[in-house]
Protein backbone atom coordinates (compact mmCIF):
# COMPACT_ATOMS: atom_id res chain seq x y z
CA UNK A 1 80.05 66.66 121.11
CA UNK A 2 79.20 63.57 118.53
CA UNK A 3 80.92 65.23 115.61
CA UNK A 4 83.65 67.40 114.55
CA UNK A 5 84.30 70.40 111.93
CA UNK A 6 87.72 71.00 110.55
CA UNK A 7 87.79 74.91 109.51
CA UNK A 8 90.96 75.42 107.28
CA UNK A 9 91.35 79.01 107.38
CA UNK A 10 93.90 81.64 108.09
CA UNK A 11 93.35 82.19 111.70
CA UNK A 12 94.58 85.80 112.52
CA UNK A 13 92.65 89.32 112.46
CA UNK A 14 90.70 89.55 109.09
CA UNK A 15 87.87 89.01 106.71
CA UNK A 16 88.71 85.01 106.69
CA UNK A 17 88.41 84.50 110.18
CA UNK A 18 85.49 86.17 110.98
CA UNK A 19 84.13 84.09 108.54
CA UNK A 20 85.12 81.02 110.33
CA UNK A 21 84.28 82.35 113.47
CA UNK A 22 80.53 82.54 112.52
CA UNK A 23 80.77 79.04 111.18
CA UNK A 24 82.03 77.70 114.19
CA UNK A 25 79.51 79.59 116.32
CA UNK A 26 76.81 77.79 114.63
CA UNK A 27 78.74 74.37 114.89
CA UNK A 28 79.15 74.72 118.36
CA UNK A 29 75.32 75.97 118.82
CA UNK A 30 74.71 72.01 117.22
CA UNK A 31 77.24 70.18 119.47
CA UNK A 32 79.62 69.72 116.80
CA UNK A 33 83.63 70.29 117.98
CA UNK A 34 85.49 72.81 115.90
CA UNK A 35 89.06 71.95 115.07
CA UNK A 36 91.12 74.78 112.94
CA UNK A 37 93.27 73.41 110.56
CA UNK A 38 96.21 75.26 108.96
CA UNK A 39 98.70 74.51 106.00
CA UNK A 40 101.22 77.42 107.66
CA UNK A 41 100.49 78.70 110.93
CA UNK A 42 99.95 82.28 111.12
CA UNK A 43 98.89 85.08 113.97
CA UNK A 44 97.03 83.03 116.84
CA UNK A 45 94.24 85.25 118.61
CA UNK A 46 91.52 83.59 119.55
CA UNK A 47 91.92 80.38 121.70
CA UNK A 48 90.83 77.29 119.78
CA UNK A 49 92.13 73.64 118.96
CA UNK A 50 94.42 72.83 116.35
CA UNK A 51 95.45 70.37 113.93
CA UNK A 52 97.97 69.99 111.52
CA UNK A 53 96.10 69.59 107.71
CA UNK A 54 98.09 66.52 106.52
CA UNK A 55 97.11 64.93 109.99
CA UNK A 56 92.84 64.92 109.21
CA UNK A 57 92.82 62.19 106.43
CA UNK A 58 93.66 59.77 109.79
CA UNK A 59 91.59 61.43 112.06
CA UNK A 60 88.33 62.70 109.87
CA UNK A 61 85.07 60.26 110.55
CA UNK A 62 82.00 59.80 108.24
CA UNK A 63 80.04 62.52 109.48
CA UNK A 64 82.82 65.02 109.90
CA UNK A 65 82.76 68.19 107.87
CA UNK A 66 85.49 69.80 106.54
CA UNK A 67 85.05 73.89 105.53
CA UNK A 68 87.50 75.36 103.76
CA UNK A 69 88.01 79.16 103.44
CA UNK A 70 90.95 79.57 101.62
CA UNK A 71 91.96 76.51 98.92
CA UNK A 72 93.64 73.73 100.55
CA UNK A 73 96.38 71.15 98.34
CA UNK A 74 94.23 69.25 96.16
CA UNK A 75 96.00 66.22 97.34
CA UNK A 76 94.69 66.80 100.72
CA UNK A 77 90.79 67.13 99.43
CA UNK A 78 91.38 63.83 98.01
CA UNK A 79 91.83 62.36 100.73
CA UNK A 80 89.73 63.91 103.27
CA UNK A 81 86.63 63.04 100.13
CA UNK A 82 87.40 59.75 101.04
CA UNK A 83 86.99 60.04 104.42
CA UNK A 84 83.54 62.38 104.41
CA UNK A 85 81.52 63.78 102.33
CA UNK A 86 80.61 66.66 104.02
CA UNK A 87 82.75 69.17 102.43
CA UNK A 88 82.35 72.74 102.08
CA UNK A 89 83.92 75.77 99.94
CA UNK A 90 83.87 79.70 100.27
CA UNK A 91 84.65 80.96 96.82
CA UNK A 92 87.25 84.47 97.00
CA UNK A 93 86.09 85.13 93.33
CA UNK A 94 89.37 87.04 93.42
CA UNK A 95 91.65 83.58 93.56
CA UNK A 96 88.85 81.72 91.20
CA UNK A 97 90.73 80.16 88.32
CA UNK A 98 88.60 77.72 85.73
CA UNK A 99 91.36 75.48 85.71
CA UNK A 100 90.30 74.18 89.23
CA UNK A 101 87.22 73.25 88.06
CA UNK A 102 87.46 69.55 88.84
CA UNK A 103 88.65 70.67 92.48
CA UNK A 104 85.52 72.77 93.01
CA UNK A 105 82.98 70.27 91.43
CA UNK A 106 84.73 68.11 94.43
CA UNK A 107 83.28 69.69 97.11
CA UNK A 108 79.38 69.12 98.46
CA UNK A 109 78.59 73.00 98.54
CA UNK A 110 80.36 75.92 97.23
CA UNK A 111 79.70 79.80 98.32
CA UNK A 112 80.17 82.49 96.55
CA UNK A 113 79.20 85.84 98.37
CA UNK A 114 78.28 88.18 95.53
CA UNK A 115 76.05 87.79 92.73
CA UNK A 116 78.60 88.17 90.20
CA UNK A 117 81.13 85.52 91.48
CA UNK A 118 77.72 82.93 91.69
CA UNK A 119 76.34 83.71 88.05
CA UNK A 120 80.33 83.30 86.71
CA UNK A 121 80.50 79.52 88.69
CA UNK A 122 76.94 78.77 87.19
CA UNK A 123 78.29 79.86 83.33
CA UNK A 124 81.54 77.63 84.01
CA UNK A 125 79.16 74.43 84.89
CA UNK A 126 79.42 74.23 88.45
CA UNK A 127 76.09 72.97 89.82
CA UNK A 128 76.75 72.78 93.82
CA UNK A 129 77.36 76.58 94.49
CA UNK A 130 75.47 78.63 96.51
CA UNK A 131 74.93 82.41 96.62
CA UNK A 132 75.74 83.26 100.75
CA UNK A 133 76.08 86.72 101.57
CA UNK A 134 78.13 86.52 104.60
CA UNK A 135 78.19 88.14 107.98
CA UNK A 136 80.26 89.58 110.75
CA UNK A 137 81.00 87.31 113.81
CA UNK A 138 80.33 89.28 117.66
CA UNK A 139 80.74 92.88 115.67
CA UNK A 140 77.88 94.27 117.94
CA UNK A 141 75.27 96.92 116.19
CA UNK A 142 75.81 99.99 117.14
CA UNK A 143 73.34 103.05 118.13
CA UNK A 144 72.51 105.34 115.90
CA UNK A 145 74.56 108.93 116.64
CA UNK A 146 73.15 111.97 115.77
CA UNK A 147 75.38 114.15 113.56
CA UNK A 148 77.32 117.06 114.64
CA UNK A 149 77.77 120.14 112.85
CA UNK A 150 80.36 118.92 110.88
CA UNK A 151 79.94 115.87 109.13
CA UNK A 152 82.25 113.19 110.23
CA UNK A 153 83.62 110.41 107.54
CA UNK A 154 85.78 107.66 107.81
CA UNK A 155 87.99 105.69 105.03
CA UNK A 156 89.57 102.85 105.81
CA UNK A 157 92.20 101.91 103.65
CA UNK A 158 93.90 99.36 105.37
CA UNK A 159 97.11 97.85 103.90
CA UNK A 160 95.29 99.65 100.23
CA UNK A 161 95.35 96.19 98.40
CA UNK A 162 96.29 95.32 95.47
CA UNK A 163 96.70 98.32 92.45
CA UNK A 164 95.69 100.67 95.54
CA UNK A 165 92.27 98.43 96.08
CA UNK A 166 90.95 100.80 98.71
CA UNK A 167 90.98 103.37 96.57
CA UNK A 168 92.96 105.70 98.35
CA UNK A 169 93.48 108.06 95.52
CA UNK A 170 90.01 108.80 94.67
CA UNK A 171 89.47 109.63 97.99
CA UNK A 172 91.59 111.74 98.18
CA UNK A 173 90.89 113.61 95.04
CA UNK A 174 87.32 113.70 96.41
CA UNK A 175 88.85 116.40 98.88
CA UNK A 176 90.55 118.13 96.37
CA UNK A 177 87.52 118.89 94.64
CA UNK A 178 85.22 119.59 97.51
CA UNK A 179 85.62 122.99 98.84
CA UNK A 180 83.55 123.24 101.77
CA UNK A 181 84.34 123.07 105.73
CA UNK A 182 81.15 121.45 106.89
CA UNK A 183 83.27 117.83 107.04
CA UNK A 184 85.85 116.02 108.68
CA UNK A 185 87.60 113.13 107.22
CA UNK A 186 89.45 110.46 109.09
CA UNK A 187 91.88 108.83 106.98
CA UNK A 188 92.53 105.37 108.74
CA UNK A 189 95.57 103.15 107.05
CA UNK A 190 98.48 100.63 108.02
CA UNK A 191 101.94 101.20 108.57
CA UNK A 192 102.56 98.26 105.98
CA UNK A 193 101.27 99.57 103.14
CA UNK A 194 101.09 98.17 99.57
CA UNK A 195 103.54 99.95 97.04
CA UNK A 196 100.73 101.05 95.17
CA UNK A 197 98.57 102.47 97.80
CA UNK A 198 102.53 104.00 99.45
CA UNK A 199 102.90 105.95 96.14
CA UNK A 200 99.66 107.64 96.41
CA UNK A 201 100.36 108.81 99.89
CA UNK A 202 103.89 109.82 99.33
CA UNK A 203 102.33 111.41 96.18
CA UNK A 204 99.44 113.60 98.14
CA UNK A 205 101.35 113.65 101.86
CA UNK A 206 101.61 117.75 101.58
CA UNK A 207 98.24 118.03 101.00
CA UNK A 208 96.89 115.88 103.39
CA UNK A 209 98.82 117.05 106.06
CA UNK A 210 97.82 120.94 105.11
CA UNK A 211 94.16 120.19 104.73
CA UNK A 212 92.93 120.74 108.38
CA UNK A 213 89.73 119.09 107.48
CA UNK A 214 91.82 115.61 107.05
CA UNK A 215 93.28 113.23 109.91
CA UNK A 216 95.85 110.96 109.14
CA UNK A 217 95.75 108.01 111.07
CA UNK A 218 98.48 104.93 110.70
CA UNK A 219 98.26 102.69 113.55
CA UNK A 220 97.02 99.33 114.39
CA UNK A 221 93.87 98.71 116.94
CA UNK A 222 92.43 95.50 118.24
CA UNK A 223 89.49 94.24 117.86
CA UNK A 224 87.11 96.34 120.46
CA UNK A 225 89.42 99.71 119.86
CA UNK A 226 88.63 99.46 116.24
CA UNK A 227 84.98 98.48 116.84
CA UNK A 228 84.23 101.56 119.75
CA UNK A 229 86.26 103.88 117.25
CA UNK A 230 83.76 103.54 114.06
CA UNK A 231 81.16 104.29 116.15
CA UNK A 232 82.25 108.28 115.86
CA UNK A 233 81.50 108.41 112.31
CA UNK A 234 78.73 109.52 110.41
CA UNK A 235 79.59 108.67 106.68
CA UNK A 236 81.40 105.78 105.14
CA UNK A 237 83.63 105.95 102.10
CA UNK A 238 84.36 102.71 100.14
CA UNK A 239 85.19 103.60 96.63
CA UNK A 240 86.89 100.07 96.42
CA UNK A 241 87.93 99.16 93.19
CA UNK A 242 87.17 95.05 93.66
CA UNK A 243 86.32 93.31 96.80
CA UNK A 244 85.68 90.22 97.99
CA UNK A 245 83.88 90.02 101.06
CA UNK A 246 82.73 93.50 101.83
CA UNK A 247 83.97 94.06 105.04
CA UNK A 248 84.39 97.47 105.57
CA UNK A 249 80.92 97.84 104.24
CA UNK A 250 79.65 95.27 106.55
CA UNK A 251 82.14 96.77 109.52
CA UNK A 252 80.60 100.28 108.33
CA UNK A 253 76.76 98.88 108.52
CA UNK A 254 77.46 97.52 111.91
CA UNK A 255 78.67 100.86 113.16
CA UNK A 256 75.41 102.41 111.79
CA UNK A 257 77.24 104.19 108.64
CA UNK A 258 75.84 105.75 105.55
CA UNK A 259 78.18 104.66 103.16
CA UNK A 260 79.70 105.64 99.50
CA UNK A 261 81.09 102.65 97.42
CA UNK A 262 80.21 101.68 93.57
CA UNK A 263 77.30 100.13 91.61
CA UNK A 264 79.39 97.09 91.42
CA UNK A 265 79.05 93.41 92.98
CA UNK A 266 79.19 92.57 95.92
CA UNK A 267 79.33 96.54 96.71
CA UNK A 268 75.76 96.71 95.54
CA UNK A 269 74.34 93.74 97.04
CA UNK A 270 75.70 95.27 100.81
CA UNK A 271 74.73 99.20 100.40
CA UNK A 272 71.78 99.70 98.36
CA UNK A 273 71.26 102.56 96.89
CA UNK A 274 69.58 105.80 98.33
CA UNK A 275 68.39 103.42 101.39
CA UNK A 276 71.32 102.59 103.77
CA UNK A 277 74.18 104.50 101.13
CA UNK A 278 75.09 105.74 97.77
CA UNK A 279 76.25 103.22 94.71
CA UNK A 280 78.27 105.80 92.42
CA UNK A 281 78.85 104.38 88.58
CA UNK A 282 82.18 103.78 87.72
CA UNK A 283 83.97 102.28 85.07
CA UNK A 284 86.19 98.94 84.00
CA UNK A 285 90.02 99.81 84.21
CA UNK A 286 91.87 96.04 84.80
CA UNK A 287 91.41 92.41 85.78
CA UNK A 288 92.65 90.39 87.94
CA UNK A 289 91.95 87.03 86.66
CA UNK A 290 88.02 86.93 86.28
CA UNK A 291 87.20 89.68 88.07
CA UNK A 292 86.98 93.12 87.09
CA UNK A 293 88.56 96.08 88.73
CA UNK A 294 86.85 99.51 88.28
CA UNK A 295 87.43 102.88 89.17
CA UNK A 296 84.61 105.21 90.90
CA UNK A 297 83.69 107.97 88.34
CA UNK A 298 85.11 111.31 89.75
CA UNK A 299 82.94 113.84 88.76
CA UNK A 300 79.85 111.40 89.87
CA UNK A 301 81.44 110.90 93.12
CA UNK A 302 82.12 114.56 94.07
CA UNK A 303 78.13 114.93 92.85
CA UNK A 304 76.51 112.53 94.81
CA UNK A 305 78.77 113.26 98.12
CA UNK A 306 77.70 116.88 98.32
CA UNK A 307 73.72 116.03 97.65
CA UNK A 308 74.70 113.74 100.41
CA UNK A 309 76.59 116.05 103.04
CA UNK A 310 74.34 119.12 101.99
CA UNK A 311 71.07 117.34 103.37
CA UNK A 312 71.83 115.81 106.69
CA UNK A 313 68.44 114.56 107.38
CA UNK A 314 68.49 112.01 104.34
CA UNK A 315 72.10 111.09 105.89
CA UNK A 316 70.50 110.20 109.52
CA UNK A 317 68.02 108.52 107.36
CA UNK A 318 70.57 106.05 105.71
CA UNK A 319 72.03 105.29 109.64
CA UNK A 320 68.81 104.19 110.15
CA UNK A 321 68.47 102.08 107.73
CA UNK A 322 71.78 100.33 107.98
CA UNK A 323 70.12 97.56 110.59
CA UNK A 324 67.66 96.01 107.77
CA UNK A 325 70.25 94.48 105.13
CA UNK A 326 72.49 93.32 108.50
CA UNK A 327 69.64 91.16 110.14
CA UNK A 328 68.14 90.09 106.79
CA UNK A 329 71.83 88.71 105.88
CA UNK A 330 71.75 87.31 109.63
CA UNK A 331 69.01 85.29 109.53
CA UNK A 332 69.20 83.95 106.10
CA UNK A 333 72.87 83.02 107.06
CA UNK A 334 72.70 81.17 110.46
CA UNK A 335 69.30 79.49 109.07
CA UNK A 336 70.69 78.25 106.12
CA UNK A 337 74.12 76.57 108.15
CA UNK A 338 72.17 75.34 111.67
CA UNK A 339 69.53 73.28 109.27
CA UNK A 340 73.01 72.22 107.00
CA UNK A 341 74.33 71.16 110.19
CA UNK A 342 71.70 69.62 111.79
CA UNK A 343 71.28 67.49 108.70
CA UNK A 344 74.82 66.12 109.36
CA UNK A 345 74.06 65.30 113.04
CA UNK A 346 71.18 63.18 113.10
């Protein structure tokens, strides 16, 4: 391999690293070495070469890249910029701050993966970003399974987040409301959770645990566990208050889910509405720096998820459609980087 890419990212089981690992798929697919770079070393679980970050200003060449996914020391931009040019960015809108603006304007290319976060960089002056919605590295597509007679959703809440991201609670006020026994919901969450997400649990654990129609699951999977395990699901819920990448949306698309999340970026821009899931209004209720964080409307929610589970042919419908948004995204993405990269290499 002629050249190398430095991908500073934290390396262990999330959104991040998938990320990476679909950048360095498509380096490797244009003989260009990958080299992961780190600021403090973290969870290891994919084998790969390392390097230390304040070690690349000696060893970076001309026609190096460097891609960062989470923001690296300024000092350390400054001198890798002197070293290459080829320098990348992946916006988290969630972590954007204005005052970085000279960092950013550093940087050759700068992605942003939801409309929103790209139309707020374009107001602040910032003239090298790039709308990329982003994809999921080796998360194969799964078949399409036919429903049973109950309907079978999944919400996976993780850690919750930040302010209960997840939205645990609405969720589970959605159950409160709806009556009916024609569903089964899989609650899927850490055993770390966030204090705010804890709360709500702790808050609703009688009635969880009394509700026969809800499974409580707290338990950590790898990778193809969690991956065979979606696949038993018929309906998605994502009433996520903020998010950044999408994940469970994409992870929920993969697995050939209709899903339920807001009419809110970059929620809307994964599910759209009434063809592969449901985008329920919902309203502004914080911020965390320039973002907004919103709340799924209750009432709306409860509507549109029994005209969902009442018609089940308009819910195998949106499974089928799940495949459409995944390979457009696909293309567009691994298009866009292998002519980038190819660029570089001549």
């Amino acid at each position: 391999m002629n050249y190398n890419i430095y991908l500073y990212t934290p390396w262990c089981e999330q959104g991040l690293s998938y990320d990476a690992k679909a950048i360095e798929q498509i380096a490797i697919q244009n003989n260009i070495q990958p080299i992961i770079s780190f600021e403090k070393k973290r969870k290891i679980i994919w084998p790969c070469k390392f390097e230390k970050t304040k070690n690349i200003k000696n060893l970076i060449k001309k026609n190096d890249i460097f891609f960062c996914f989470e923001r690296i020391p300024l000092n350390y931009i400054k001198q890798i910029f002197d070293r290459t040019e080829n320098i990348y960015l992946m916006i988290n809108y969630e972590y954007y701050s204005r005052d970085l603006l000279p960092y950013y304007k550093l940087f050759k290319k700068v992605f942003c993966k939801s409309k929103y976060a790209y139309e707020q960089c374009k107001n602040d002056g910032l003239d090298n970003v790039i709308y990329m919605p982003w994809i999921l590295w080796n998360f194969p597509i799964a078949s399409v399974k036919k429903l049973n007679e109950k309907v079978k959703i999944i919400f996976n809440g993780g850690t919750g987040g930040y302010k209960d991201r997840r939205n645990l609670e609405s969720v589970i006020n959605l159950f409160k409301d709806y009556k009916n026994n024609d569903v089964e919901l899989t609650i899927k969450l850490t055993d770390n959770l966030r204090r705010w997400t804890k709360k709500i649990l702790n808050e609703n654990y009688s009635f969880i645990k009394k509700d026969d129609r809800i499974t409580l699951i707290q338990q950590m999977m790898n990778r193809n566990e969690y991956i065979d395990f979606l696949k038993h699901f018929d309906v998605n819920l994502c009433p996520s208050k903020f998010e950044g990448f999408g994940l469970t949306l994409l992870e929920g698309l993969h697995s050939r889910l209709a899903s339920i999340t807001i009419n809110q970026s970059p929620m809307n821009e994964i599910i759209i509405h009434n063809q592969n899931g449901i985008c329920v209004k919902s309203e502004v209720i914080d911020q965390i720096r320039h973002q907004n964080i919103y709340n799924i409307n209750r009432e709306e929610f409860f509507n549109q998820f029994k005209k969902l589970i009442s018609n089940p042919e308009r819910i195998m419908n949106m499974k089928e459609k799940t495949v459409s948004k995944i390979k457009k995204n696909y293309i567009f993405f691994n298009r866009f980087f292998m002519n980038e990269f190819n660029i570089i290499n001549r």
